[in-house]
Protein backbone atom coordinates (compact mmCIF):
# COMPACT_ATOMS: atom_id res chain seq x y z
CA UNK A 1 0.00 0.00 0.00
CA UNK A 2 1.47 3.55 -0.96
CA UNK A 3 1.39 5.96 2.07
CA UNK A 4 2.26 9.48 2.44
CA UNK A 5 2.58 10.86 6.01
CA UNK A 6 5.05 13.90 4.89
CA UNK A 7 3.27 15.98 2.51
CA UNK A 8 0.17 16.17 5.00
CA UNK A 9 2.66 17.29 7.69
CA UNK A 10 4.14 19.96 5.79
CA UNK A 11 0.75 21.58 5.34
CA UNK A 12 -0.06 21.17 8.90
CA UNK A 13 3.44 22.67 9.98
CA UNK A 14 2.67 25.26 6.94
CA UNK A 15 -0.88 26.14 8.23
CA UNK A 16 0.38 26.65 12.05
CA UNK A 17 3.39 28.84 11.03
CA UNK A 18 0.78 31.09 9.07
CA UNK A 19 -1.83 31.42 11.54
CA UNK A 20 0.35 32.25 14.09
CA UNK A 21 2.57 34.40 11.92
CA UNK A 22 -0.84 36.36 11.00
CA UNK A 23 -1.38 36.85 14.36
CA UNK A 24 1.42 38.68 15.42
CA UNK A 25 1.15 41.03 11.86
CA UNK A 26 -2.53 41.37 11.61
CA UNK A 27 -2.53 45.01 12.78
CA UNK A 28 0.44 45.83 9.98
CA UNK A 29 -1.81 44.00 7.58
CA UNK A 30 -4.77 45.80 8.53
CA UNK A 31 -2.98 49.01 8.49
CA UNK A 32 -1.26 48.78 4.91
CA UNK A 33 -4.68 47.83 3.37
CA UNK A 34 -6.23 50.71 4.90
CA UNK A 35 -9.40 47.96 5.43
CA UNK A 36 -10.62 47.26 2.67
CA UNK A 37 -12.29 44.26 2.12
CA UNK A 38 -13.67 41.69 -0.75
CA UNK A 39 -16.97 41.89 -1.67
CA UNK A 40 -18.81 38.88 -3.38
CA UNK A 41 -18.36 40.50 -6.89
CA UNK A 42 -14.32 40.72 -5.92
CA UNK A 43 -14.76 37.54 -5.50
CA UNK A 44 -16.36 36.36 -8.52
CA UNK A 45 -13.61 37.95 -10.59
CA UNK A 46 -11.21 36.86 -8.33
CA UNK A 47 -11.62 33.09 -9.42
CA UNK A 48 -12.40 34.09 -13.09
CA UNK A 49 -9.82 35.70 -13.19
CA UNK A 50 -7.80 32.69 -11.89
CA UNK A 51 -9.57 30.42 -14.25
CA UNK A 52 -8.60 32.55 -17.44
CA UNK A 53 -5.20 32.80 -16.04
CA UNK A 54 -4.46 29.29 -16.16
CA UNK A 55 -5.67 28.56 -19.34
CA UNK A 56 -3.72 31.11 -20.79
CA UNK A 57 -0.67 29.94 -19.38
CA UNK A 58 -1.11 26.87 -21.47
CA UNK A 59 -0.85 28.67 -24.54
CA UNK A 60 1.54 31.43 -23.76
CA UNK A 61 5.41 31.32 -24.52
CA UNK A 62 7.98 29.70 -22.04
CA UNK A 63 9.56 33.02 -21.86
CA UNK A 64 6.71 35.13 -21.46
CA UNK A 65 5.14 32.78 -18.71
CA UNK A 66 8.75 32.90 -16.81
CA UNK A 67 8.97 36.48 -17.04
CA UNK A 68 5.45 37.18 -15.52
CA UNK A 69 6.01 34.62 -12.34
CA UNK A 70 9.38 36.17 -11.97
CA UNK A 71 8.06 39.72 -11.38
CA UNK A 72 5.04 38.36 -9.45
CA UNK A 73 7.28 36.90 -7.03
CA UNK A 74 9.40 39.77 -6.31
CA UNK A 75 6.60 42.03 -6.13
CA UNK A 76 5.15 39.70 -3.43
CA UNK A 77 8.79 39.44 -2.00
CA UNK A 78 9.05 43.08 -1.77
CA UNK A 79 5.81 44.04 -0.10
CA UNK A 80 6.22 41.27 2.30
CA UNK A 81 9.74 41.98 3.36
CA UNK A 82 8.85 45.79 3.18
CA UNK A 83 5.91 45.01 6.05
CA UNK A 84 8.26 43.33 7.90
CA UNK A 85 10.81 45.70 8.01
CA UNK A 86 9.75 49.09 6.13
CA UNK A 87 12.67 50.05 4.55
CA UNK A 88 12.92 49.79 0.61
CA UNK A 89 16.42 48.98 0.41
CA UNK A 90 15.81 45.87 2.80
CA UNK A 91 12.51 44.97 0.88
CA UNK A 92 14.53 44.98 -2.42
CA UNK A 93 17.61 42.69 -0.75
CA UNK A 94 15.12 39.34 -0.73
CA UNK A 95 14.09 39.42 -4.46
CA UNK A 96 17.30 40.07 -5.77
CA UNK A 97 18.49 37.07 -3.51
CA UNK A 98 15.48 34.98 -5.44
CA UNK A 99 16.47 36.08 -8.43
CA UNK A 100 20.18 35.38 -8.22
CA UNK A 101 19.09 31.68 -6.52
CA UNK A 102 16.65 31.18 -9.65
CA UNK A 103 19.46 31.98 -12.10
CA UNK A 104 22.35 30.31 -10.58
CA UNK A 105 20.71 27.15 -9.36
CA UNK A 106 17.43 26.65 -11.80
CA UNK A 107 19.96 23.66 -13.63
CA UNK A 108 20.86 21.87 -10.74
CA UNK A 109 19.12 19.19 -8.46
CA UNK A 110 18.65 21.74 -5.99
CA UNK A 111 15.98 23.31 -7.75
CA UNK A 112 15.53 21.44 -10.92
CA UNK A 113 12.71 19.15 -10.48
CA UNK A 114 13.73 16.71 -12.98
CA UNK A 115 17.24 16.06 -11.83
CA UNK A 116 17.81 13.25 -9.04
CA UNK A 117 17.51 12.96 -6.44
CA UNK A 118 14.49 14.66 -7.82
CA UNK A 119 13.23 17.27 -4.88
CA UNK A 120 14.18 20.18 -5.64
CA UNK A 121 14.84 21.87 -1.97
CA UNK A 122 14.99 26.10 -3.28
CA UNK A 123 12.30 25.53 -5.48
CA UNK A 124 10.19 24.09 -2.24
CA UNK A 125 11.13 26.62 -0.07
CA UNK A 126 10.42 29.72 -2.32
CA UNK A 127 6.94 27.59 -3.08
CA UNK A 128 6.48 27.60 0.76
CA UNK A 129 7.40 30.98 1.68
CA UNK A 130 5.09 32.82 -1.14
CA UNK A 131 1.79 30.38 0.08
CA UNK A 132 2.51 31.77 3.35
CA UNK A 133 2.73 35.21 1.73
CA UNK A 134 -0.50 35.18 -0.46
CA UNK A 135 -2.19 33.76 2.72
CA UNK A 136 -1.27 37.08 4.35
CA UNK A 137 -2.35 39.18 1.91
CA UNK A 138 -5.71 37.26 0.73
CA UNK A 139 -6.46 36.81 4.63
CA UNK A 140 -6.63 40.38 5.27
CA UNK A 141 -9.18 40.66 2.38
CA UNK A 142 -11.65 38.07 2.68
CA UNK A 143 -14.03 38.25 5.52
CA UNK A 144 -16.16 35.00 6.38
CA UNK A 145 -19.00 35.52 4.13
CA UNK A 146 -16.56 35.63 1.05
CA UNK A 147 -14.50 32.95 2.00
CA UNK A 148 -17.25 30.82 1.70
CA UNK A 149 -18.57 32.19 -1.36
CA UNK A 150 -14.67 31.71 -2.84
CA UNK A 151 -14.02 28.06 -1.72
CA UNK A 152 -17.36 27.08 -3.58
CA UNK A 153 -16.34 28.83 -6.61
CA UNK A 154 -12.67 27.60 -6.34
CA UNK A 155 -13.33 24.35 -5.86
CA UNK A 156 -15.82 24.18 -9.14
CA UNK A 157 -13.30 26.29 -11.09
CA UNK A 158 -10.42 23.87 -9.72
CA UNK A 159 -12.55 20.66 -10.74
CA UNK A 160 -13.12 22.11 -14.16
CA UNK A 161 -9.64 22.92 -15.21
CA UNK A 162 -8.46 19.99 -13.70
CA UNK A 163 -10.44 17.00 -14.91
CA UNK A 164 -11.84 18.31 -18.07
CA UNK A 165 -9.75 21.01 -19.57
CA UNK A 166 -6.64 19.74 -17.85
CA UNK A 167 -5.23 23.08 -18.19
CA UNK A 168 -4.42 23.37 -14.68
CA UNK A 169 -2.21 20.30 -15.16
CA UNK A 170 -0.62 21.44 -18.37
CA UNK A 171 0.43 24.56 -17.14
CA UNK A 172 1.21 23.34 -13.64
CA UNK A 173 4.37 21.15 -15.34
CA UNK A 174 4.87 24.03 -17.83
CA UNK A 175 6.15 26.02 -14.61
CA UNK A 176 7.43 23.18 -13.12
CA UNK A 177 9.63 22.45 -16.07
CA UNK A 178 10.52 26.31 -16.20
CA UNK A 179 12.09 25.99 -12.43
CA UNK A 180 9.12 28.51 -11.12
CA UNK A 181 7.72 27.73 -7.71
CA UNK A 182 4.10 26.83 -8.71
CA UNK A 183 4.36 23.10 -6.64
CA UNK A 184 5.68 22.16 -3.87
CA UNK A 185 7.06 18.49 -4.87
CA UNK A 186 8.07 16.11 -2.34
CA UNK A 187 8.98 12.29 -1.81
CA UNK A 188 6.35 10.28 -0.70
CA UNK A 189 6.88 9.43 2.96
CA UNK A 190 7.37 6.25 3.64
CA UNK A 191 7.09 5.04 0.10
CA UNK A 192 9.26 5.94 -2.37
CA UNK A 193 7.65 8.14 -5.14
CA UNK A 194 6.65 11.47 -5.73
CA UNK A 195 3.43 13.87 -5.17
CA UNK A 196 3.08 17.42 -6.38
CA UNK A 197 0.76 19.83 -4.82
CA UNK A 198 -0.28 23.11 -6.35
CA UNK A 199 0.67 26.55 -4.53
CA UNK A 200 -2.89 27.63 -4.69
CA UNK A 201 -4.25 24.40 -2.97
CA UNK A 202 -1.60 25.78 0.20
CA UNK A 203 -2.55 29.13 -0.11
CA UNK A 204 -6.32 27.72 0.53
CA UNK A 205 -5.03 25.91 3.25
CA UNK A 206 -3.58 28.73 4.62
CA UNK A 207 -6.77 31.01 4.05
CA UNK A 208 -8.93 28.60 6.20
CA UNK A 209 -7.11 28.48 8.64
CA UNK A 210 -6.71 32.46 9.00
CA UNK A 211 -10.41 32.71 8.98
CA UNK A 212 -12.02 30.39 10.77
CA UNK A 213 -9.01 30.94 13.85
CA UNK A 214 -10.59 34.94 13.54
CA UNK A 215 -14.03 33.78 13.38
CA UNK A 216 -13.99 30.64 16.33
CA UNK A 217 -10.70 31.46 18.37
CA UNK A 218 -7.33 29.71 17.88
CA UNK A 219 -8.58 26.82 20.04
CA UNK A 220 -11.12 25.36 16.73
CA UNK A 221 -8.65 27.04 14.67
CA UNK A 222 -5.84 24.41 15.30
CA UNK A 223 -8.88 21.54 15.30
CA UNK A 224 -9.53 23.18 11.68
CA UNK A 225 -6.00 22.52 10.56
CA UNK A 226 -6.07 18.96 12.69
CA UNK A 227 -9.24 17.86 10.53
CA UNK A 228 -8.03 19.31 7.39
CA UNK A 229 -4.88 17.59 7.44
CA UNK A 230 -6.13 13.78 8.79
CA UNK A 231 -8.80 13.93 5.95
CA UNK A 232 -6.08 14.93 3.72
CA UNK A 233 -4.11 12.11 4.47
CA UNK A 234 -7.13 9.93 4.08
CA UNK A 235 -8.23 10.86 0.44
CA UNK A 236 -4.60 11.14 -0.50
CA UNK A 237 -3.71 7.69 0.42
CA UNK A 238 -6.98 6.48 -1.57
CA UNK A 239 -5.96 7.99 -4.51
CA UNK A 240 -2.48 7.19 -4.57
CA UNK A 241 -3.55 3.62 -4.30
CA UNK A 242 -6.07 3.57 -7.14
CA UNK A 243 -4.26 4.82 -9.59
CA UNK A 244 -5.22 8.75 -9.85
CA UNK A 245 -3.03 10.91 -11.45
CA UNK A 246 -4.02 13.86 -11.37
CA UNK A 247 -7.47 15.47 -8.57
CA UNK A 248 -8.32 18.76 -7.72
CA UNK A 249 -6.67 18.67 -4.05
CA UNK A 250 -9.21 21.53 -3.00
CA UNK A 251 -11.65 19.12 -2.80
CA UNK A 252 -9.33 17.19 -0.05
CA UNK A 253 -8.65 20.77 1.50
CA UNK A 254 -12.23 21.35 1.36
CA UNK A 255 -13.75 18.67 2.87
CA UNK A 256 -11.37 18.41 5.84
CA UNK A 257 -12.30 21.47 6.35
CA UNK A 258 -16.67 21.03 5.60
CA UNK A 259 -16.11 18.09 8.49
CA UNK A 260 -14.15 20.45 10.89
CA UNK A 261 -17.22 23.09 10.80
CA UNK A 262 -19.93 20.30 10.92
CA UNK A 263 -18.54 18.85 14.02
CA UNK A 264 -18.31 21.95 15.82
CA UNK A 265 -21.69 22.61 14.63
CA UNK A 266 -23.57 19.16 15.99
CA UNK A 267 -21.30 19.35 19.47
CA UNK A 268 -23.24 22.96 20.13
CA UNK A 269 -26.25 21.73 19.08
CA UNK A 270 -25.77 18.28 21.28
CA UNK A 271 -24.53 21.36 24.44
CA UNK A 272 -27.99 23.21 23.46
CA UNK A 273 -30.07 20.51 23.85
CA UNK A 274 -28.11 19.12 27.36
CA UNK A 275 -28.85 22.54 28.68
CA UNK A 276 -32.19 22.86 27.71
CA UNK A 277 -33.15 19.08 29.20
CA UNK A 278 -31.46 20.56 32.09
């Protein structure tokens, strides 16, 4: 039987770090988005948006997809680094470093995902450290009536492109093949293989978690990520051991997350009822 413990401890590890990262910046967050907030039409085009995205990647040049990731990632670089420490010349410091790592490593196993021992460490960590950016950002914008609204369009916009167009696929190892950190790709733990999960199915991950720790306290917020990540492992290890290439891994992010909320929600109402016998 193939198993995979690692990957679903990463995103736990990954969802922890950013909920408790966002807690100590939330007022810096708050503060450089002067408030504003998504509404449901944001949202809408939001995932369009998204949707068109990726199937234009498909089609695009190598060159011309490379170049637009590259200055997406320093942008998000910069504006992270610059709320950390607001100084421009300190904010420009960590995408030059990217830069200089994506040019003088992209060839080499270290980032290269197609040269053994096939994980390519830089690439992983860069993949890692803009989820937990976008996750800032996005979690400053969403409130809990639009996150909702966005998961349910995300996941039918994710199930589209991914098991009838296949465009997210396509252009998913089109940046993969380029050396851009669109994946984080790691060994399947403790059988040997590999799995590759999309940066926007961590950056969902990371969203949830954000919102429902500010909407039910940090207590259910951890439970969230708990239940998120066992179902996780549960519907990864079923695929992986049926064959399935290739599944829109909101769906697994998703419904740990569905269970998490309808638990909560039958142990009040079991607490309502105990109190009202009472």
């Amino acid at each position: 039987m193939i198993l995979d413990i690692l990957l679903p401890s990463v995103l736990f590890l990954i969802a922890v770090a950013i909920v408790f990262l966002y807690a100590k910046l939330e007022k810096k967050m708050d503060s450089l988005l002067g408030g504003h907030e998504f509404r449901i039409g944001h949202v809408v085009l939001l995932v369009t948006g998204i949707g068109v995205l990726v199937t234009i990647l498909v089609f695009v040049p190598e060159r011309a997809m490379m170049v637009f990731f590259l200055f997406a990632y320093s942008t998000i670089l910069f504006l992270f680094t610059y709320l950390l420490a607001p100084k421009w010349y300190l904010a420009v410091l960590t995408p030059a470093l990217f830069i200089a790592l994506y040019i003088m490593y992209k060839d080499t196993y270290l980032w290269n995902a197609y040269l053994p021992p096939y994980i390519p460490y830089l690439l992983n960590f860069f993949a890692i450290i803009f989820a937990i950016c976008i996750s800032f950002y996005m979690g400053s914008l969403f409130t809990w009536k639009t996150t909702a609204a966005f998961v349910a369009l995300l996941t039918i916009m994710d199930i589209i492109q991914v098991l009838i167009t296949g465009h997210m696929v396509t252009s998913g190892e089109k940046g993969i093949a380029l050396g851009l950190p669109v994946a984080i790709i790691l060994p399947t733990f403790p059988y040997e293989s590999r799995i590759i999960l999309g940066l926007g199915d961590v950056f969902l991950f990371g969203l949830l978690s954000i919102q429902t720790t500010q909407k039910y306290g940090k207590k259910f917020g951890l439970a969230s990520i708990v239940s998120i990540t066992v179902v996780f492992l549960l519907l990864q290890t079923i695929l992986l051991n049926t064959g399935v290439e290739s599944f829109p891994a909101t769906v697994l992010v998703i419904s740990g997350w569905l269970i998490s909320l309808g638990a909560r929600y039958l142990y009040k109402s079991h607490m309502s009822i105990g109190v009202k016998n009472e």
